[in-house]
C-alpha atoms as a PDB file:
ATOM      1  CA  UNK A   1     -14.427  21.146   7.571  1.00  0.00           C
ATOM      2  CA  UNK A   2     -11.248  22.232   6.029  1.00  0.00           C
ATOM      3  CA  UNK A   3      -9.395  22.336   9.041  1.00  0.00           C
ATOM      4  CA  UNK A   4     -10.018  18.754   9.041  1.00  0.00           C
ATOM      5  CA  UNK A   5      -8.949  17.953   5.706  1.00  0.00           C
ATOM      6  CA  UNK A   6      -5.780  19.803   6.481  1.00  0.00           C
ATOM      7  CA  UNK A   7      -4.648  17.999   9.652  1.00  0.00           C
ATOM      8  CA  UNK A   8      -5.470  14.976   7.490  1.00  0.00           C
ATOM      9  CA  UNK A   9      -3.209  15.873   4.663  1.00  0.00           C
ATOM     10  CA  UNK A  10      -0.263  16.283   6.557  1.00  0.00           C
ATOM     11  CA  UNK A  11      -0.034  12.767   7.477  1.00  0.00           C
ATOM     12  CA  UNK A  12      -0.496  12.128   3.639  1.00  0.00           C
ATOM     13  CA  UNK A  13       2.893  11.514   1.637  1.00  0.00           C
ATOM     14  CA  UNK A  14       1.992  13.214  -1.568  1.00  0.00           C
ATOM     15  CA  UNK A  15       5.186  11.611  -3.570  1.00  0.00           C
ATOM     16  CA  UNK A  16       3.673   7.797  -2.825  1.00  0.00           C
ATOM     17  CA  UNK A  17       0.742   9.059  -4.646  1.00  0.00           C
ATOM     18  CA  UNK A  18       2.414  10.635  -7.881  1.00  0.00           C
ATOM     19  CA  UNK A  19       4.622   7.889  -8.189  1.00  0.00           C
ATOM     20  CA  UNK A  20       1.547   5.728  -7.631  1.00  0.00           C
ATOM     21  CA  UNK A  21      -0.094   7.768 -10.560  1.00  0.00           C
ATOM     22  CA  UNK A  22       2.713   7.638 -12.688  1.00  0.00           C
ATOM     23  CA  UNK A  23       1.769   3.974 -12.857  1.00  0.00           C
ATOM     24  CA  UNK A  24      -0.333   2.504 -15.612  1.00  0.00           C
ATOM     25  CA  UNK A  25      -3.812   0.640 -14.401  1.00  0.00           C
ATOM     26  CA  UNK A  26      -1.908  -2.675 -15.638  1.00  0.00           C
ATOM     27  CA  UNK A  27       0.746  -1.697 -13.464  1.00  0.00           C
ATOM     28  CA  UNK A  28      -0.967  -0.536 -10.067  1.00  0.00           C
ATOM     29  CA  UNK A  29      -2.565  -4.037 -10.503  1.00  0.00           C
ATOM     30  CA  UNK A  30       0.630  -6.015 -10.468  1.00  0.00           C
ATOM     31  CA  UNK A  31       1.744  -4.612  -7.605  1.00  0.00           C
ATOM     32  CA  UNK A  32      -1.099  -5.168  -5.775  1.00  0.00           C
ATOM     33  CA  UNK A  33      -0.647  -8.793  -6.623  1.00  0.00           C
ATOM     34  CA  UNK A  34       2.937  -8.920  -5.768  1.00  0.00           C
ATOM     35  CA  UNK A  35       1.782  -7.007  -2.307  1.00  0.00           C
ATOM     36  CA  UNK A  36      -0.661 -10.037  -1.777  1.00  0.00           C
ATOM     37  CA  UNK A  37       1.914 -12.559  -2.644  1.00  0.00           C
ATOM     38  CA  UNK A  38       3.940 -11.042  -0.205  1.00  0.00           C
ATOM     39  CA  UNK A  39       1.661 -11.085   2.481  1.00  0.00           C
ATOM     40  CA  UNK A  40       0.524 -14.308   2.160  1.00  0.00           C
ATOM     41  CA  UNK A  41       3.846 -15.765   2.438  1.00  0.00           C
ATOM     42  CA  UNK A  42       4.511 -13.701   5.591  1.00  0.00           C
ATOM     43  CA  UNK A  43       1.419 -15.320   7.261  1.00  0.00           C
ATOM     44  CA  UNK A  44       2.532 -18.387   5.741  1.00  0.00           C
ATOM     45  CA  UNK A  45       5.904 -17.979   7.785  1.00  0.00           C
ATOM     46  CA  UNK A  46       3.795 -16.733  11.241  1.00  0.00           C
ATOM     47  CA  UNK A  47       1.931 -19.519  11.107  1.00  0.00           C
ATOM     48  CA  UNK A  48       4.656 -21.918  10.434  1.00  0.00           C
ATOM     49  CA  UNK A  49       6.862 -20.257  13.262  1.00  0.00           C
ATOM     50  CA  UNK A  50       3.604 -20.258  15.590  1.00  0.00           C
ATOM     51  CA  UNK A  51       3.536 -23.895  15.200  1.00  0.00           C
END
């Protein structure tokens, strides 16, 4: 099982997830908003360009 785990973690980036924890809960949350904002007005555009 570790094996697994360890060809896992090297696909991990490690400094996403300290700066990530670095973050306050407040703060993780807003950019999860801002990431859904973002992607919503990306589909928005595909769609519009699709048409």
């Amino acid at each position: 099982m570790d094996d697994v785990i360890e060809c896992y973690k090297q696909d991990v980036d490690r400094t996403l997830l300290r700066e990530a924890l670095k973050l306050t809960p407040h703060e993780r949350m807003q950019k999860l908003v801002e990431l859904r904002r973002a992607a919503d007005a990306l589909r928005e555009a595909g769609s519009k360009a699709f048409r």
